[in-house]
PDB file of N, CA and C in Angstrom:
ATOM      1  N   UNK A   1      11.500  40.952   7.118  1.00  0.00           N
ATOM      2  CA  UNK A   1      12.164  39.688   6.928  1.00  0.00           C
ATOM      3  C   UNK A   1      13.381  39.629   7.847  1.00  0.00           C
ATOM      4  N   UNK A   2      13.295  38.524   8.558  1.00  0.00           N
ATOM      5  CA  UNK A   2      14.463  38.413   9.418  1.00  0.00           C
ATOM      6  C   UNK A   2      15.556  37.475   8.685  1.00  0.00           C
ATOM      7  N   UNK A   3      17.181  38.278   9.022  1.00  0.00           N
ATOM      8  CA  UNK A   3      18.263  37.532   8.391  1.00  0.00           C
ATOM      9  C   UNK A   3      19.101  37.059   9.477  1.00  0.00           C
ATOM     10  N   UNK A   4      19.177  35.622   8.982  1.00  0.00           N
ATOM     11  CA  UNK A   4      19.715  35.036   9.795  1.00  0.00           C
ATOM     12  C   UNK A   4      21.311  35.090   9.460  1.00  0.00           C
ATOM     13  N   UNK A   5      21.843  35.046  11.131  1.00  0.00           N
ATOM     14  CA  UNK A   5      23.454  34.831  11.265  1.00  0.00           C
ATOM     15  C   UNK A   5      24.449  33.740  10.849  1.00  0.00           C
ATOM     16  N   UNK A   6      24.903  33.491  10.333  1.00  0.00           N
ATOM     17  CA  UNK A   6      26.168  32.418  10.257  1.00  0.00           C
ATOM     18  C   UNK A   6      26.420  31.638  11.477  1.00  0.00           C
ATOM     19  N   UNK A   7      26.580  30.357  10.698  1.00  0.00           N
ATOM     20  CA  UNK A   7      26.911  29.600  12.375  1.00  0.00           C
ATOM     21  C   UNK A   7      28.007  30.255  13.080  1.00  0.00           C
ATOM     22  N   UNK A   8      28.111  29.944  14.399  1.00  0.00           N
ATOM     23  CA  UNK A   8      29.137  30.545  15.458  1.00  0.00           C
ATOM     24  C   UNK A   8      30.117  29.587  14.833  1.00  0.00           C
ATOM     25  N   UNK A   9      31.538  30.428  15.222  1.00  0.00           N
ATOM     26  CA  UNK A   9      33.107  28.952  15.455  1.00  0.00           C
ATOM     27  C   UNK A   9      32.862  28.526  16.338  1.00  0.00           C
ATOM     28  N   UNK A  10      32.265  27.948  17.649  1.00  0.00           N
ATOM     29  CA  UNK A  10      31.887  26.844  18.214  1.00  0.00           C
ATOM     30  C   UNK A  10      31.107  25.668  17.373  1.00  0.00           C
ATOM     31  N   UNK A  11      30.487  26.378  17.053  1.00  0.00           N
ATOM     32  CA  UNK A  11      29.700  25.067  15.938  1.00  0.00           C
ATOM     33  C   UNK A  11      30.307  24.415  15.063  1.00  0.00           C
ATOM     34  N   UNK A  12      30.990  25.108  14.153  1.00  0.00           N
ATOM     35  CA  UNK A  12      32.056  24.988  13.192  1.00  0.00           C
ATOM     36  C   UNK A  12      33.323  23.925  14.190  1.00  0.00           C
ATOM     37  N   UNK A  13      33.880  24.188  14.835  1.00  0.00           N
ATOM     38  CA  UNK A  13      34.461  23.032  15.796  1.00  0.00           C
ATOM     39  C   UNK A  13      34.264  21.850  16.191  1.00  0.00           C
ATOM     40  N   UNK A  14      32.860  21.728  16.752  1.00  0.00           N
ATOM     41  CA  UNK A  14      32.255  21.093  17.444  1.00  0.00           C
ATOM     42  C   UNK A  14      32.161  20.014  16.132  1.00  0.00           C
ATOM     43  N   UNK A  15      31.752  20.417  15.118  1.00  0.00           N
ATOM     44  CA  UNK A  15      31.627  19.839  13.613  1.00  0.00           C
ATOM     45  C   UNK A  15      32.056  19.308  13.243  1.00  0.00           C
ATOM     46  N   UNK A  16      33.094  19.758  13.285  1.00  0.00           N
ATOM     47  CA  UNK A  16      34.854  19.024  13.167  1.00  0.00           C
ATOM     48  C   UNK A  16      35.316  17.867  13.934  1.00  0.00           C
ATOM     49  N   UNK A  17      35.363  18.449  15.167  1.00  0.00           N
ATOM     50  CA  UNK A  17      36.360  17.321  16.249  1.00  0.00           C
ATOM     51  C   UNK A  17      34.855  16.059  15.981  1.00  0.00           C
ATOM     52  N   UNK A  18      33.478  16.123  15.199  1.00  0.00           N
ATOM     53  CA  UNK A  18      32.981  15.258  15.478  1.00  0.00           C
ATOM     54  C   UNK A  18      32.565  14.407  14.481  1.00  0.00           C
ATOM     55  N   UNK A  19      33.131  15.053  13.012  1.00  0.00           N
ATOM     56  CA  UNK A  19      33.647  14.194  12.026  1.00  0.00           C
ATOM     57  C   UNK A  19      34.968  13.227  12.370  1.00  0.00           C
ATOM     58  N   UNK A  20      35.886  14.055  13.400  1.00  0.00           N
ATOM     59  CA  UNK A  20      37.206  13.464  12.967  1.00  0.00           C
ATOM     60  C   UNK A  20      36.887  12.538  14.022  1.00  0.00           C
ATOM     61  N   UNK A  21      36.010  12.316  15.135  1.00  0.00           N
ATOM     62  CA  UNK A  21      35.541  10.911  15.806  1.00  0.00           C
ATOM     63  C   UNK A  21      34.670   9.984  15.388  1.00  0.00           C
ATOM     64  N   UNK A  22      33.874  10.394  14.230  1.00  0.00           N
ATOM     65  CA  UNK A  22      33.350   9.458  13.752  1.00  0.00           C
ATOM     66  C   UNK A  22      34.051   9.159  12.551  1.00  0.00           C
ATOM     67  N   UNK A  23      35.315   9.580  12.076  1.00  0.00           N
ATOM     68  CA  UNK A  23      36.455   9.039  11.344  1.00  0.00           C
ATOM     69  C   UNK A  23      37.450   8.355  11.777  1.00  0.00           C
ATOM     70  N   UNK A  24      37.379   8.191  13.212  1.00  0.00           N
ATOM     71  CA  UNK A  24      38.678   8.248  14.011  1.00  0.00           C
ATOM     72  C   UNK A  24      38.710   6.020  13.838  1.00  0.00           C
ATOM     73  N   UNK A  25      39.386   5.728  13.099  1.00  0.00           N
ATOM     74  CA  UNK A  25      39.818   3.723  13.308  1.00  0.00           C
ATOM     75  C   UNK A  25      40.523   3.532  14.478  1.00  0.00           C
ATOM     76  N   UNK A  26      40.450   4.273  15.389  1.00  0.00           N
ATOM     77  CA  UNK A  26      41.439   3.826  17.059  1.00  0.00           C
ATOM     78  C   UNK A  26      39.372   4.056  17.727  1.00  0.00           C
ATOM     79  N   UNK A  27      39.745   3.694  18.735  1.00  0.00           N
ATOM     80  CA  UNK A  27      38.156   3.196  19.810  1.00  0.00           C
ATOM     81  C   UNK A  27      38.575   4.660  20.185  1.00  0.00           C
ATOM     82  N   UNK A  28      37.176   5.270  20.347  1.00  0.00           N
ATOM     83  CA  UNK A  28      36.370   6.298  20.745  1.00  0.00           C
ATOM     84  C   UNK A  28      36.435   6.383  22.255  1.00  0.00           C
ATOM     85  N   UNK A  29      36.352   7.727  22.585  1.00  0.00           N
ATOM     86  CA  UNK A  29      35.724   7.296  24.447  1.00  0.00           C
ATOM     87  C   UNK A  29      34.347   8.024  24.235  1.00  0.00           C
ATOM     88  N   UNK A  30      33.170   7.226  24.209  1.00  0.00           N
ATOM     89  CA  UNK A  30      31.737   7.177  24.156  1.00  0.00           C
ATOM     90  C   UNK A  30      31.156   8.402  25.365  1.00  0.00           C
ATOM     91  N   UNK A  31      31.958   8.791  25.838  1.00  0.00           N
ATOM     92  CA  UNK A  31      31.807  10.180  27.196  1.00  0.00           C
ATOM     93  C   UNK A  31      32.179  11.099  26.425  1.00  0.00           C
ATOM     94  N   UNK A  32      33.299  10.896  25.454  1.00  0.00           N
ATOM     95  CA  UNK A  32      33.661  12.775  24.956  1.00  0.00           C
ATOM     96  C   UNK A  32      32.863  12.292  23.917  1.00  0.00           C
ATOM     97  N   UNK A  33      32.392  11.510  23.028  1.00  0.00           N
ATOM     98  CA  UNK A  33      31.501  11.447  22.014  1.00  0.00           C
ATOM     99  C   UNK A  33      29.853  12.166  22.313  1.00  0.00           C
ATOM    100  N   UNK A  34      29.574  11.831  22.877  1.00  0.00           N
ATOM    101  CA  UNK A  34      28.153  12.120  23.709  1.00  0.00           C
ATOM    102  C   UNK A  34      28.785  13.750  24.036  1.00  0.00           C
ATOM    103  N   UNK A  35      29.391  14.120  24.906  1.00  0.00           N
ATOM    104  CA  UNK A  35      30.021  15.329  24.798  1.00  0.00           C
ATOM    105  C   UNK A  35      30.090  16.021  23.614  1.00  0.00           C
ATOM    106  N   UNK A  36      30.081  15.753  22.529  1.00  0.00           N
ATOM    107  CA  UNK A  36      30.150  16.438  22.046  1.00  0.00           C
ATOM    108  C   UNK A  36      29.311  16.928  21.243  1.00  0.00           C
ATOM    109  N   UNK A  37      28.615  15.929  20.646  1.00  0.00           N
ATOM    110  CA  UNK A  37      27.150  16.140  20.149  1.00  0.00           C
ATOM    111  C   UNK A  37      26.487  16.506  21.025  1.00  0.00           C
ATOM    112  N   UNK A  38      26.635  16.448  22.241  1.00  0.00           N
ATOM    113  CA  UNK A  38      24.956  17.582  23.017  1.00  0.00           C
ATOM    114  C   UNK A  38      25.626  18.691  22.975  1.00  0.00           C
ATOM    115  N   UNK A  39      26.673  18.941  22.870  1.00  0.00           N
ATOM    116  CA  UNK A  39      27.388  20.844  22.530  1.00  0.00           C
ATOM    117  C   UNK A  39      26.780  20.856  21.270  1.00  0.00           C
ATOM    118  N   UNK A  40      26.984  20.189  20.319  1.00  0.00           N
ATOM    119  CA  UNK A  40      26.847  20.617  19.279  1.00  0.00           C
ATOM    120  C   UNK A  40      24.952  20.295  18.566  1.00  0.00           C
ATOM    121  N   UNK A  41      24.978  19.475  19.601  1.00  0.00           N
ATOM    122  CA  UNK A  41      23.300  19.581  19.569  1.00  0.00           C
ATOM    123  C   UNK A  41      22.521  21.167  19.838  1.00  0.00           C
ATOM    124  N   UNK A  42      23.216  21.320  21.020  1.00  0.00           N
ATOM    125  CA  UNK A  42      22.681  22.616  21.818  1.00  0.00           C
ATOM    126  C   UNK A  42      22.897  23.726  21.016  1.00  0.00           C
ATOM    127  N   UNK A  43      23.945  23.761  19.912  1.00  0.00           N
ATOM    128  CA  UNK A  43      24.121  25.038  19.253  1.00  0.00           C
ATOM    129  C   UNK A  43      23.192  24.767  18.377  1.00  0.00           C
ATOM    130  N   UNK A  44      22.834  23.682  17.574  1.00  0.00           N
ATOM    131  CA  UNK A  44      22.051  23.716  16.329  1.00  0.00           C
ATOM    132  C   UNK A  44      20.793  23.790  16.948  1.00  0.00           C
ATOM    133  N   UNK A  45      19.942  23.959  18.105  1.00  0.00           N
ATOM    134  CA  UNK A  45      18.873  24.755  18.342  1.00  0.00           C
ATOM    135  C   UNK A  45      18.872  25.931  18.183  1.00  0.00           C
ATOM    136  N   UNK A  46      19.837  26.356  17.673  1.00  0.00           N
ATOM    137  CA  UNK A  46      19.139  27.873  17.795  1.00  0.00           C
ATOM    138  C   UNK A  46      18.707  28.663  16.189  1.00  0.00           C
ATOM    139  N   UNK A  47      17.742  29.087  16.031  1.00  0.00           N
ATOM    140  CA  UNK A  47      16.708  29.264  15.253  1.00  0.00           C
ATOM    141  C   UNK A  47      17.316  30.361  13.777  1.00  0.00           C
ATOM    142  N   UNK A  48      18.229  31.317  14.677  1.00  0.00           N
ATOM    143  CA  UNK A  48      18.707  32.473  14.378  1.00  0.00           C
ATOM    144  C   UNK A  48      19.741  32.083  13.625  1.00  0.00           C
ATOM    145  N   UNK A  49      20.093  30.988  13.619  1.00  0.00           N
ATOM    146  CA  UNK A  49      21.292  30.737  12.735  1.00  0.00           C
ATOM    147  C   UNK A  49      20.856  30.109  11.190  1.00  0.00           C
ATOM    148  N   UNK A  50      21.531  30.555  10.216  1.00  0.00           N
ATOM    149  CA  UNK A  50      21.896  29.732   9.047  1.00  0.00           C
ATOM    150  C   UNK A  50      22.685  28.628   8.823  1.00  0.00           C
ATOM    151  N   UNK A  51      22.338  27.468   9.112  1.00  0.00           N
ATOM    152  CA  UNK A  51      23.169  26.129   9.422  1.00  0.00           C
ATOM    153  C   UNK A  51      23.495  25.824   8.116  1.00  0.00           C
ATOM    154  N   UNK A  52      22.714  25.633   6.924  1.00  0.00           N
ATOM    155  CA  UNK A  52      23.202  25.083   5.591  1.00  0.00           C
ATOM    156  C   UNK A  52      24.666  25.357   5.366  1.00  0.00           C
ATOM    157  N   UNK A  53      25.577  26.106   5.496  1.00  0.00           N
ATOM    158  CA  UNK A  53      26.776  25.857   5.028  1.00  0.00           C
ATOM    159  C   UNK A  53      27.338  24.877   5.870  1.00  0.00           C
ATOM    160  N   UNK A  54      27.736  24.540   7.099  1.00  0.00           N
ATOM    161  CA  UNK A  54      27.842  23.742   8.051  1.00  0.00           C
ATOM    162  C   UNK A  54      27.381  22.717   7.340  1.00  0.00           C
ATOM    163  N   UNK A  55      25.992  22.477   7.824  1.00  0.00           N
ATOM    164  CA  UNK A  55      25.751  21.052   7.358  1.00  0.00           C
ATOM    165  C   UNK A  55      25.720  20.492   5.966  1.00  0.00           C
ATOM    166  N   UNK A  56      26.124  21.222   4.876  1.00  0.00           N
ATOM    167  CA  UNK A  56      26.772  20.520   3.623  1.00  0.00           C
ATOM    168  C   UNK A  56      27.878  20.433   3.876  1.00  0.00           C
ATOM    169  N   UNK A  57      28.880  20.384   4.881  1.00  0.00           N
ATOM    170  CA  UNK A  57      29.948  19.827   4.791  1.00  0.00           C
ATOM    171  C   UNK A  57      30.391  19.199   6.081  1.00  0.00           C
ATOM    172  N   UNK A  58      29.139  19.192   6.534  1.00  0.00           N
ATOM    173  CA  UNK A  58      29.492  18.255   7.700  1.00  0.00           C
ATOM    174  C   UNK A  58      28.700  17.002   7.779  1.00  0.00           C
ATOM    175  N   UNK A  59      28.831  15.791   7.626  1.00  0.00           N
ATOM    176  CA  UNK A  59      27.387  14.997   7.661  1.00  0.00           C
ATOM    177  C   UNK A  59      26.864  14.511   8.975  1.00  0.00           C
ATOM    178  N   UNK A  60      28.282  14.720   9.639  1.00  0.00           N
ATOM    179  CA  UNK A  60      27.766  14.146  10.886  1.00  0.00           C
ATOM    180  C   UNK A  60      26.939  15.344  11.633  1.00  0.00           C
ATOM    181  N   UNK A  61      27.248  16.396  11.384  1.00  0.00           N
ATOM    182  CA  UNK A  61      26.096  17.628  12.311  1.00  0.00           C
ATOM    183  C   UNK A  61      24.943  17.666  11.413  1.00  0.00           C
ATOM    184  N   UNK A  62      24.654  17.093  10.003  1.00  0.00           N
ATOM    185  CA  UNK A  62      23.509  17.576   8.980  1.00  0.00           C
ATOM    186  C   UNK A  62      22.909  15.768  10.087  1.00  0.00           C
ATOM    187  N   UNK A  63      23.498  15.002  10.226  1.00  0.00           N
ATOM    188  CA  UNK A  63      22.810  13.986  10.786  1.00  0.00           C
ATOM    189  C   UNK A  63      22.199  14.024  12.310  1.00  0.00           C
ATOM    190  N   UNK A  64      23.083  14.862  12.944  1.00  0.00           N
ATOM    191  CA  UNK A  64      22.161  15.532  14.246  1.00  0.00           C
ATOM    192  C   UNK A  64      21.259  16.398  14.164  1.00  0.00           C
ATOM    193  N   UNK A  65      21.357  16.896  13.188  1.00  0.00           N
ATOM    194  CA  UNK A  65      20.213  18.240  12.793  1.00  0.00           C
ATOM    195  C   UNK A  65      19.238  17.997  12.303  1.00  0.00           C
ATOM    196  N   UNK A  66      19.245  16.413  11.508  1.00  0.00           N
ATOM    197  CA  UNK A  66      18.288  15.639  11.520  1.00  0.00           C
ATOM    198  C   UNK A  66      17.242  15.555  12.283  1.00  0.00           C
ATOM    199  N   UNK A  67      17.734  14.231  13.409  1.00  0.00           N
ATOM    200  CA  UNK A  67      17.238  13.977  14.168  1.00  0.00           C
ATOM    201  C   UNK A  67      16.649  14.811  15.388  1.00  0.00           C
ATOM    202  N   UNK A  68      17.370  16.077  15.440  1.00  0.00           N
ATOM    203  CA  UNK A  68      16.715  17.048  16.188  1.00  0.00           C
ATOM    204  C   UNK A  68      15.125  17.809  15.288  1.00  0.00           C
ATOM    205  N   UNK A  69      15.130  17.597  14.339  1.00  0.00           N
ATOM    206  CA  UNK A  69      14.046  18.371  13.609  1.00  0.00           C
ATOM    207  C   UNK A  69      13.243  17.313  12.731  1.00  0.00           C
ATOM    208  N   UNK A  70      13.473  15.887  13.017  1.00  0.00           N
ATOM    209  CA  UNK A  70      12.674  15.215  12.619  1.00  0.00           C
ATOM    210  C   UNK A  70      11.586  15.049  13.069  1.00  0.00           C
ATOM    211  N   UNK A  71      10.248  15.082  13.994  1.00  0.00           N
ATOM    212  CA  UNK A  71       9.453  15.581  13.855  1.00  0.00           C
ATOM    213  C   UNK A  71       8.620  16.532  13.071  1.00  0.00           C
ATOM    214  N   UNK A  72       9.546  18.172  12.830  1.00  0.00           N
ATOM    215  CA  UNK A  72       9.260  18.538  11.759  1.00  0.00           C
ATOM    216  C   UNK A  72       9.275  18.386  10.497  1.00  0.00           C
ATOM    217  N   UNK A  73      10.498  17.995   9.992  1.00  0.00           N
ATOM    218  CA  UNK A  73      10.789  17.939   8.590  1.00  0.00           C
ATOM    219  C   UNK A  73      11.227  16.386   7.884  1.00  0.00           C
ATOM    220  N   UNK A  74      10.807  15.493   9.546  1.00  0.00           N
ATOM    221  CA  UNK A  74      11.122  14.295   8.682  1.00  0.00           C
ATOM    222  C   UNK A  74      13.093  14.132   8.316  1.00  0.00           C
ATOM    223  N   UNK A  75      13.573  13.575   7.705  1.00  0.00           N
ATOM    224  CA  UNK A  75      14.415  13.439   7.008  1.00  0.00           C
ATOM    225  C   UNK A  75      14.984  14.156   5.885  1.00  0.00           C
ATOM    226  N   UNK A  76      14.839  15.448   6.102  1.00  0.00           N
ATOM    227  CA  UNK A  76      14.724  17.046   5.625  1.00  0.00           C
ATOM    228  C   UNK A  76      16.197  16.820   4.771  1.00  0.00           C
ATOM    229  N   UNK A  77      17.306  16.242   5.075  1.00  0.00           N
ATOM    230  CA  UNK A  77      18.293  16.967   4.270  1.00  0.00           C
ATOM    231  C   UNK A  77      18.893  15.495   3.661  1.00  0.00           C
ATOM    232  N   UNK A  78      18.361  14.473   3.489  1.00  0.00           N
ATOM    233  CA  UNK A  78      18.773  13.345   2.941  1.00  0.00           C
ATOM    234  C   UNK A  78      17.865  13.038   1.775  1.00  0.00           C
ATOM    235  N   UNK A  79      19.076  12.927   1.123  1.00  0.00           N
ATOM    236  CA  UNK A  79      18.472  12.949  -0.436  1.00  0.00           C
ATOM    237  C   UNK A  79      17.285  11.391  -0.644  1.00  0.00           C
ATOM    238  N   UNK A  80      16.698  11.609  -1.010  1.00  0.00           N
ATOM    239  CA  UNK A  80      15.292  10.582  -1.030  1.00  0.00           C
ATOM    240  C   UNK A  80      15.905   9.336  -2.114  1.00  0.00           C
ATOM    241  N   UNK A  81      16.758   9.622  -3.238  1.00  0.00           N
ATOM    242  CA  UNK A  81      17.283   8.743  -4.125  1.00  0.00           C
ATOM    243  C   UNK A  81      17.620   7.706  -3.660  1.00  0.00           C
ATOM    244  N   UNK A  82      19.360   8.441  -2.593  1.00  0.00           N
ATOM    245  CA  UNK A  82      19.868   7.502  -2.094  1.00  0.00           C
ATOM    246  C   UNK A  82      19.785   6.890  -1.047  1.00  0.00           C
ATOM    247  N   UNK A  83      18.706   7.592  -0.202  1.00  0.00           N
ATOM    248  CA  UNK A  83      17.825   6.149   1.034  1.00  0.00           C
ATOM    249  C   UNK A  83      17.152   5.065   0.602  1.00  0.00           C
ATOM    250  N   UNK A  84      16.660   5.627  -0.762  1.00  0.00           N
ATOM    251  CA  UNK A  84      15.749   4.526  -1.625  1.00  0.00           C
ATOM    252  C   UNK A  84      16.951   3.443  -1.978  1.00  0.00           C
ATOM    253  N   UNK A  85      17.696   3.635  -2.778  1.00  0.00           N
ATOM    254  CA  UNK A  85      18.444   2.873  -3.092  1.00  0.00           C
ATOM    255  C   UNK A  85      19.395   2.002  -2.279  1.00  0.00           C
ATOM    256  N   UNK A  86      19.340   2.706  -0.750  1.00  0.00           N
ATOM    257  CA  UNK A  86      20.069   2.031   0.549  1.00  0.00           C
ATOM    258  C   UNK A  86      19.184   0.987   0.962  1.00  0.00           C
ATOM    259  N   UNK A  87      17.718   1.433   0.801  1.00  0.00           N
ATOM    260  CA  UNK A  87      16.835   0.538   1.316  1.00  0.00           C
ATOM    261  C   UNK A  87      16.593  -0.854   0.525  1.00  0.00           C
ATOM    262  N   UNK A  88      16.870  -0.856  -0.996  1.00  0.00           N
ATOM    263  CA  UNK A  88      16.830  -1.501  -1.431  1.00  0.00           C
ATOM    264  C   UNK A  88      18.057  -2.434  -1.886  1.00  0.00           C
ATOM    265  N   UNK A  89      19.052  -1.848  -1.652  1.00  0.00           N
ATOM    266  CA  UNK A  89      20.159  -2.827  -1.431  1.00  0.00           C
ATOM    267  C   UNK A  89      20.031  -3.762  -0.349  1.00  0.00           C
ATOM    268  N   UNK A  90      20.039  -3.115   1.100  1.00  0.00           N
ATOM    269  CA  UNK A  90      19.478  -3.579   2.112  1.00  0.00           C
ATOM    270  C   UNK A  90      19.071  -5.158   2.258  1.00  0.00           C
ATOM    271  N   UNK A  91      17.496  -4.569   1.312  1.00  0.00           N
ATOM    272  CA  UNK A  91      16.500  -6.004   1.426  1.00  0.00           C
ATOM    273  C   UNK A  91      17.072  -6.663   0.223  1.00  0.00           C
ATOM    274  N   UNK A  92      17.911  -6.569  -0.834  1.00  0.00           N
ATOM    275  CA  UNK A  92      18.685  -7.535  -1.409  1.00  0.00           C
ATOM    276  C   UNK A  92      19.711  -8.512  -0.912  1.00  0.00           C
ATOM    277  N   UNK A  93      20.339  -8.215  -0.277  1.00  0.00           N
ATOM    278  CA  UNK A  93      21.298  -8.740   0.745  1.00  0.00           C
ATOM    279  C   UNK A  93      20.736  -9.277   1.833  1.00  0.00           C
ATOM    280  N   UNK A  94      19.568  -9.055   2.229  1.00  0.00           N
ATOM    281  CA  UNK A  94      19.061 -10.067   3.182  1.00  0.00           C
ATOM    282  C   UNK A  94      18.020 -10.873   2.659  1.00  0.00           C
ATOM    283  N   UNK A  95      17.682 -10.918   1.633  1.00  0.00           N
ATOM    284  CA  UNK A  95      17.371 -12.225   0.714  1.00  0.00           C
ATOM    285  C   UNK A  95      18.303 -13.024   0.304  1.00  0.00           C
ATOM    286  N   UNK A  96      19.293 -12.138  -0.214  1.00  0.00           N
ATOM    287  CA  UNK A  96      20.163 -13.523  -0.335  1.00  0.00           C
ATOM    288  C   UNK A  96      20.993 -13.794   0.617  1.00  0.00           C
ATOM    289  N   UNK A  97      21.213 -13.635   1.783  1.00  0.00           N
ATOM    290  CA  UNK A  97      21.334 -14.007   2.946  1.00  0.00           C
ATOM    291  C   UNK A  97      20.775 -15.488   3.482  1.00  0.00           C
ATOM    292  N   UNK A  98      19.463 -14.685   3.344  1.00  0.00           N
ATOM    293  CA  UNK A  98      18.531 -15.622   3.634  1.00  0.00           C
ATOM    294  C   UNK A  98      18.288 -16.902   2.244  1.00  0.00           C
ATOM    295  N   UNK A  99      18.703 -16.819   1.138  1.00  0.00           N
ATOM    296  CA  UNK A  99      18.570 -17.865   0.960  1.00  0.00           C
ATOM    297  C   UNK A  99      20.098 -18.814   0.428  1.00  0.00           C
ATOM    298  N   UNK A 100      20.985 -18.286   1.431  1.00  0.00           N
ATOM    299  CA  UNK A 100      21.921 -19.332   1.518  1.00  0.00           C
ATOM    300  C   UNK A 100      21.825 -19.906   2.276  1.00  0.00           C
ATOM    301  N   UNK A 101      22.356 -21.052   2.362  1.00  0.00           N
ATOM    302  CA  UNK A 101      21.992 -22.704   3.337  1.00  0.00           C
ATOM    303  C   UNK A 101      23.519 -21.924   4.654  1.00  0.00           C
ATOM    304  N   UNK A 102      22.908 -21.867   6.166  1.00  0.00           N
ATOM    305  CA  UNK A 102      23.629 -21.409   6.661  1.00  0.00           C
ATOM    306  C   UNK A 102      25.000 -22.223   6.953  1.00  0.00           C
ATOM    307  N   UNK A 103      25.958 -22.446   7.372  1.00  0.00           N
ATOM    308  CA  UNK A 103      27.239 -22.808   7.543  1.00  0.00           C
ATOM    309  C   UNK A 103      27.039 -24.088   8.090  1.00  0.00           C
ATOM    310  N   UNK A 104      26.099 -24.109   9.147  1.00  0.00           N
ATOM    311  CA  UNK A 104      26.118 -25.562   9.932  1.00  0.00           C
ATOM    312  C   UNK A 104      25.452 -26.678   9.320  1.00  0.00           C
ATOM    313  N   UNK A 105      24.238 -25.717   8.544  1.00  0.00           N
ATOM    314  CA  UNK A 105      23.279 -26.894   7.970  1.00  0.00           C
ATOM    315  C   UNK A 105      24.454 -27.805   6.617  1.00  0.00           C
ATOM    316  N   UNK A 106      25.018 -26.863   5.969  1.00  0.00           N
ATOM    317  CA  UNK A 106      25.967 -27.181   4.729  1.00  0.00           C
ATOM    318  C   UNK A 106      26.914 -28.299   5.087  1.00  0.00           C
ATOM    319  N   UNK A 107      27.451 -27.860   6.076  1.00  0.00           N
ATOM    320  CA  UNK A 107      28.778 -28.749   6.877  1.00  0.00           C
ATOM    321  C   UNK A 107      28.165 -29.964   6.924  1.00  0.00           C
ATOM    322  N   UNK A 108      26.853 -30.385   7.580  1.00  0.00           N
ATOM    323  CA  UNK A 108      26.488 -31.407   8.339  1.00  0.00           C
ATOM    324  C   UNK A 108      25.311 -32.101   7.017  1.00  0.00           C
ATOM    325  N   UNK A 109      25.501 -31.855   5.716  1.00  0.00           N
ATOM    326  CA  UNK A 109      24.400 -32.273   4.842  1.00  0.00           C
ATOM    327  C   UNK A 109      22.903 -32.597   5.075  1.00  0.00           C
ATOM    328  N   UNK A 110      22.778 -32.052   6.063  1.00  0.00           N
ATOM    329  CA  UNK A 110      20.942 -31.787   6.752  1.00  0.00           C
ATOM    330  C   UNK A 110      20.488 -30.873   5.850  1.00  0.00           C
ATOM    331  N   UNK A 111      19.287 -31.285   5.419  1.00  0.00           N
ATOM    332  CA  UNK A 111      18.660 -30.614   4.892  1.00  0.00           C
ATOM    333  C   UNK A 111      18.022 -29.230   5.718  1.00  0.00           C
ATOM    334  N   UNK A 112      18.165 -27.797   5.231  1.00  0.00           N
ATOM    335  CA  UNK A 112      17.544 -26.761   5.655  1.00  0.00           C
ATOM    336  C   UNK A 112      16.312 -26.495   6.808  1.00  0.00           C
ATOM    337  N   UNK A 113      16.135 -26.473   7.450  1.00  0.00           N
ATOM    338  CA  UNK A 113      14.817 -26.446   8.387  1.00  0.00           C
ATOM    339  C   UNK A 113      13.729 -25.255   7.814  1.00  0.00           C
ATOM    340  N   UNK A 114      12.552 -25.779   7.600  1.00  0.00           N
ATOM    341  CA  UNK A 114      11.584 -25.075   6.806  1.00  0.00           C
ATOM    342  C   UNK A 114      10.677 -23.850   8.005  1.00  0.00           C
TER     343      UNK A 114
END
């Protein structure tokens, strides 16, 4: 049985500075963003590591780690409840979206276009 290593402190960093940009309410520069997720893309390929502590407390690397292994595992570390329940909020809000009379039609007492 092979035991796997602990993530590196690069990863653990990389983790970080990329929560605190996808936390960050001042504008991003979309070059060190991208920067930083393919570092931190490039570390979470590697096989040998034990990522689960990392990615329970990181969502934004459990969300790249995703998409890097979705093929395999699909949507592997997102809880099935609360996509369900995202999905279905979702299409609630765009029903009733959709069935409010939009702004212009209301203003101008025209009836709705079918």
């Amino acid at each position: 049985m092979k035991t796997l290593q602990a993530p590196p402190r690069t990863a653990l960093v990389l983790a970080q500075l990329l929560e605190r940009l996808d936390a960050s309410r001042d504008a991003v520069d979309p070059h060190q963003y991208r920067a930083v997720a393919l570092r931190l893309r490039d570390e979470l390929r590697d096989p040998d590591v034990c990522w689960d502590p990392l990615l329970e407390h990181s969502p934004a690397a459990a969300a790249l780690y995703e998409n890097l292994h979705y093929g395999d595992a699909g949507l592997c570390r997102s809880p099935l409840d609360a996509a369900m329940r995202a999905e279905m909020a979702a299409r609630d809000a765009i029903a009733a979206a959709r069935a409010r009379p939009s702004p212009d039609t209301a203003a101008s007492g025209a009836a709705p276009a079918a």
